[in-house]
Protein backbone atom coordinates (compact mmCIF):
# COMPACT_ATOMS: atom_id res chain seq x y z
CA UNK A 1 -45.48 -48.96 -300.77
CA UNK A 2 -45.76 -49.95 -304.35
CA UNK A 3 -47.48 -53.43 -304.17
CA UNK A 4 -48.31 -55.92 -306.47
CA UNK A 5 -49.33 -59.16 -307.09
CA UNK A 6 -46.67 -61.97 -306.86
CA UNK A 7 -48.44 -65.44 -306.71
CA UNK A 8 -48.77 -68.18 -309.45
CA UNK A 9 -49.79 -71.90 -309.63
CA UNK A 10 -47.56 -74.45 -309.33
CA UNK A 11 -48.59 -78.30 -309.19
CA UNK A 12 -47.16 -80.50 -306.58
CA UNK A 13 -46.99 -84.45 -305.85
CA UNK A 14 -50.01 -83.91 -303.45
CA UNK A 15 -52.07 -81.07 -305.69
CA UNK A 16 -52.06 -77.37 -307.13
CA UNK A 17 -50.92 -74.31 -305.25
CA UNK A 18 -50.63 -71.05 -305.27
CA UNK A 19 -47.14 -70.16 -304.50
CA UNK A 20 -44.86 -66.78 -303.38
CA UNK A 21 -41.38 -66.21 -303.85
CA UNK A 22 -39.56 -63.28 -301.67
CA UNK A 23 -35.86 -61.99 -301.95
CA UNK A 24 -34.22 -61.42 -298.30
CA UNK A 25 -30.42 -59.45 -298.30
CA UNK A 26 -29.74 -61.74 -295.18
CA UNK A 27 -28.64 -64.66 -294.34
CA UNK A 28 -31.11 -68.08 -294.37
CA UNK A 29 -30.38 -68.62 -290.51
CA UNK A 30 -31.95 -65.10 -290.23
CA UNK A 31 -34.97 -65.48 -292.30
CA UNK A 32 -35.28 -68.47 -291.01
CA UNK A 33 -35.68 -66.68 -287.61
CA UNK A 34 -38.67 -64.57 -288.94
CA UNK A 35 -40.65 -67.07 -290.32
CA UNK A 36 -40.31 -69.59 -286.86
CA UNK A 37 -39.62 -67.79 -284.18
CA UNK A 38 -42.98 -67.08 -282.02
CA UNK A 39 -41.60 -62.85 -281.27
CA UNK A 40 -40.34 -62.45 -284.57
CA UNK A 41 -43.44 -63.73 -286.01
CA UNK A 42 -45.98 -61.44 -283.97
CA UNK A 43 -43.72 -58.46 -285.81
CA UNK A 44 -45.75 -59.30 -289.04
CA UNK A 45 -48.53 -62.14 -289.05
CA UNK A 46 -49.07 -63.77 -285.16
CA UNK A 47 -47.71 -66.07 -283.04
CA UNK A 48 -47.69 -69.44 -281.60
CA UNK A 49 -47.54 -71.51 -278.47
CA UNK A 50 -46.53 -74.72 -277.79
CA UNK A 51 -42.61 -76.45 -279.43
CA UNK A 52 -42.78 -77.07 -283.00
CA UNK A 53 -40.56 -80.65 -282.44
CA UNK A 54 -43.89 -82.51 -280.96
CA UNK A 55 -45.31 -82.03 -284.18
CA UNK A 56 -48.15 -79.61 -282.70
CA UNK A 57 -48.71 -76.11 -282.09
CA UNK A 58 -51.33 -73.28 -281.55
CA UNK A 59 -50.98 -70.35 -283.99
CA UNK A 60 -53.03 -67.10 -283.70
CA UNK A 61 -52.92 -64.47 -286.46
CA UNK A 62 -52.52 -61.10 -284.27
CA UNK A 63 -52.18 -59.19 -287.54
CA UNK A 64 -56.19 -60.19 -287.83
CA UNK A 65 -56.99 -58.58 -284.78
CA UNK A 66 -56.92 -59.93 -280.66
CA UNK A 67 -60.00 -61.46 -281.05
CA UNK A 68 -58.38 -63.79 -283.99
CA UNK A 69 -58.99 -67.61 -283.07
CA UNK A 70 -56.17 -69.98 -281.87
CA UNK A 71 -55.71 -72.92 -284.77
CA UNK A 72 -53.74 -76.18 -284.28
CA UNK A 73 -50.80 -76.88 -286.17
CA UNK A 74 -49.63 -79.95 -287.54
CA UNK A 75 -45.85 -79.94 -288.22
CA UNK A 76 -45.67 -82.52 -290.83
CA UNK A 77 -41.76 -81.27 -291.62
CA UNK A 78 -39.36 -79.22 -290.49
CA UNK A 79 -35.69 -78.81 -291.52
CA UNK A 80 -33.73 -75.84 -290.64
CA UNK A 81 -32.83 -73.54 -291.66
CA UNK A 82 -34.38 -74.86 -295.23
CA UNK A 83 -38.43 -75.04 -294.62
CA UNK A 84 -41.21 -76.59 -293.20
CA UNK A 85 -44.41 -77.91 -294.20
CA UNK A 86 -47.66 -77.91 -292.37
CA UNK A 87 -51.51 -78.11 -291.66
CA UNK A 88 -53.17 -75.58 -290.33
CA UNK A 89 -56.49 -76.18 -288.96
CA UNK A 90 -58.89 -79.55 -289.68
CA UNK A 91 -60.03 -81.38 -292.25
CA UNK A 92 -61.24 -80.52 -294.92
CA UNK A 93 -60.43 -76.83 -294.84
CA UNK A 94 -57.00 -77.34 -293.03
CA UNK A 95 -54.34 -75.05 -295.29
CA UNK A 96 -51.33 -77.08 -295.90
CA UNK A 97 -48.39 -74.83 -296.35
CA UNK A 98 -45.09 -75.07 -297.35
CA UNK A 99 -41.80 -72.48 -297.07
CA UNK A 100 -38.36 -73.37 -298.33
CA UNK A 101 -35.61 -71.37 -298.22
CA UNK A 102 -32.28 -71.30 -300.67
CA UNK A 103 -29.20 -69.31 -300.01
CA UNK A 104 -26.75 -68.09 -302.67
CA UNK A 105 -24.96 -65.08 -302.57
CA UNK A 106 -25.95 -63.22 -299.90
CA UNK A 107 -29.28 -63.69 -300.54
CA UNK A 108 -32.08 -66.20 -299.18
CA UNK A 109 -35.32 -66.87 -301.20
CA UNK A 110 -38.17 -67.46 -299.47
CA UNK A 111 -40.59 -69.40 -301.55
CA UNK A 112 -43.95 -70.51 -299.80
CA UNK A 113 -47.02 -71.73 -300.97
CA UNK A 114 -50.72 -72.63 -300.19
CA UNK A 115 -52.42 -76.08 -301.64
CA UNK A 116 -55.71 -74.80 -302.81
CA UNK A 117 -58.86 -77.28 -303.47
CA UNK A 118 -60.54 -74.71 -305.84
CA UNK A 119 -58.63 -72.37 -308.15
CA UNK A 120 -61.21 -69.88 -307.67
CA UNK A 121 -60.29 -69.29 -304.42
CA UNK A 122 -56.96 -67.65 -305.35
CA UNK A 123 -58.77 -64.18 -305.61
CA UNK A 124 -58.74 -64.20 -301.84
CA UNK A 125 -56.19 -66.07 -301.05
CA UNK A 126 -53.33 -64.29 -303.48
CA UNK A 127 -53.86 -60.90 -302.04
CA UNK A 128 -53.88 -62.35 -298.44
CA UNK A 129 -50.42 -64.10 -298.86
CA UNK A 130 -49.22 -61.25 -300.45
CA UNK A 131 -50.73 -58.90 -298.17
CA UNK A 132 -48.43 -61.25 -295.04
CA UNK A 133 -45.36 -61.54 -297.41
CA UNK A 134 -45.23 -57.99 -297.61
CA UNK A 135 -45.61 -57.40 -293.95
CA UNK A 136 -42.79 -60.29 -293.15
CA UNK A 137 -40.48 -57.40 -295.63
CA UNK A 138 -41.76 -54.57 -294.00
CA UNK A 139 -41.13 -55.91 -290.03
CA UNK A 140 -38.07 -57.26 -291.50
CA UNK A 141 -36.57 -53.40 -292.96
CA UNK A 142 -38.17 -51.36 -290.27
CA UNK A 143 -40.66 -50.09 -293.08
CA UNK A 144 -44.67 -49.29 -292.19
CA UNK A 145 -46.47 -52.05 -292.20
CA UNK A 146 -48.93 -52.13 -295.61
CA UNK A 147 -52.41 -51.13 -295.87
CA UNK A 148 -54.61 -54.14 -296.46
CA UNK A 149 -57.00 -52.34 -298.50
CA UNK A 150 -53.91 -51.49 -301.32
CA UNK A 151 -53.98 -55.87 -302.11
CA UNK A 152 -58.09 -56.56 -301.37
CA UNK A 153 -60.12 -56.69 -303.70
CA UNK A 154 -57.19 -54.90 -306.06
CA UNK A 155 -55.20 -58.33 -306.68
CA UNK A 156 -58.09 -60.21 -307.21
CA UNK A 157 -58.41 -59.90 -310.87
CA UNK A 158 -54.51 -61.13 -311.05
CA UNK A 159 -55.91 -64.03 -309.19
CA UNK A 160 -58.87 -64.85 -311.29
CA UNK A 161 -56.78 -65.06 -314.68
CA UNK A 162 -53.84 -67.18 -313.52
CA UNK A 163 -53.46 -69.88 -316.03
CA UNK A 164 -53.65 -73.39 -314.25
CA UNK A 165 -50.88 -75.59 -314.62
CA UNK A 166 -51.52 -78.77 -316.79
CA UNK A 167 -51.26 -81.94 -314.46
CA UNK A 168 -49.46 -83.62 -317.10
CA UNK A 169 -46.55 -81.66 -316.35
CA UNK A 170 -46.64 -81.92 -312.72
């Protein structure tokens, strides 16, 4: 696999993040699917327990390893097939997350994202997300799964020089 490094900063209402943008040749419904559905999910990142419409799960990153800890979920919103956007763990190092999906053509674009308190931290975080969002492509064609060593500490440098949005233009 020929990976590379795919995140950039974007500034939302509630602060900066560091966001990912995929190309699926599917339909949204279907991508959709892989990004919600507990057995699709454990293909490429972990899995869940509990029903997303209480506003409260348990996700466990499997790709980490089975000794990976169980986190609760907050869904804060949900609209299929379109996106979601939620907290992942507690205050104040709970990950708030957002994916949104568009359809034209054939084609659904997954774009997700990570609100980050320090822009520093993108050197780890970037090659993580990319290191998942490759692994969501991978499950997703049938292709071997990516090595993790081939994103960390490689993307890190991409990470470090990202140019920060100006919050004037946000």
């Amino acid at each position: 696999m020929n990976a590379k490094p795919t995140g950039h900063f974007e500034r939302k209402a509630d602060g900066l993040y560091l966001q990912f943008d995929r190309l699926f040749h599917a339909p949204i419904e279907d991508v959709w699917f892989s990004i919600t559905n507990p057995t699709a999910l454990e293909s490429w990142i972990g899995t869940y327990t509990g029903r997303p419409a209480t506003g409260g799960i348990r996700f466990r990153m499997t790709a980490e390893g089975e000794d990976a800890p169980w986190e609760n979920v907050s869904v804060l919103e949900c609209e299929p097939p379109h996106g979601f956007r939620l907290d992942v763990g507690k205050e104040p190092e709970a990950w708030r997350l957002h994916a949104h999906l568009r359809e034209g053509s054939g084609l659904t674009t997954l774009t997700f994202a990570q609100r980050i308190g320090d822009p520093a931290s993108a050197a780890d975080i970037g090659p993580g997300w990319d290191y998942y969002l490759d692994r969501l492509a991978a499950a997703r064609s049938g292709m071997a799964m990516p090595a993790w060593d081939d994103y960390h500490p490689a993307f890190s440098r991409h990470y470090r020089e990202l140019i920060i949005p100006d919050a004037a233009r946000a």
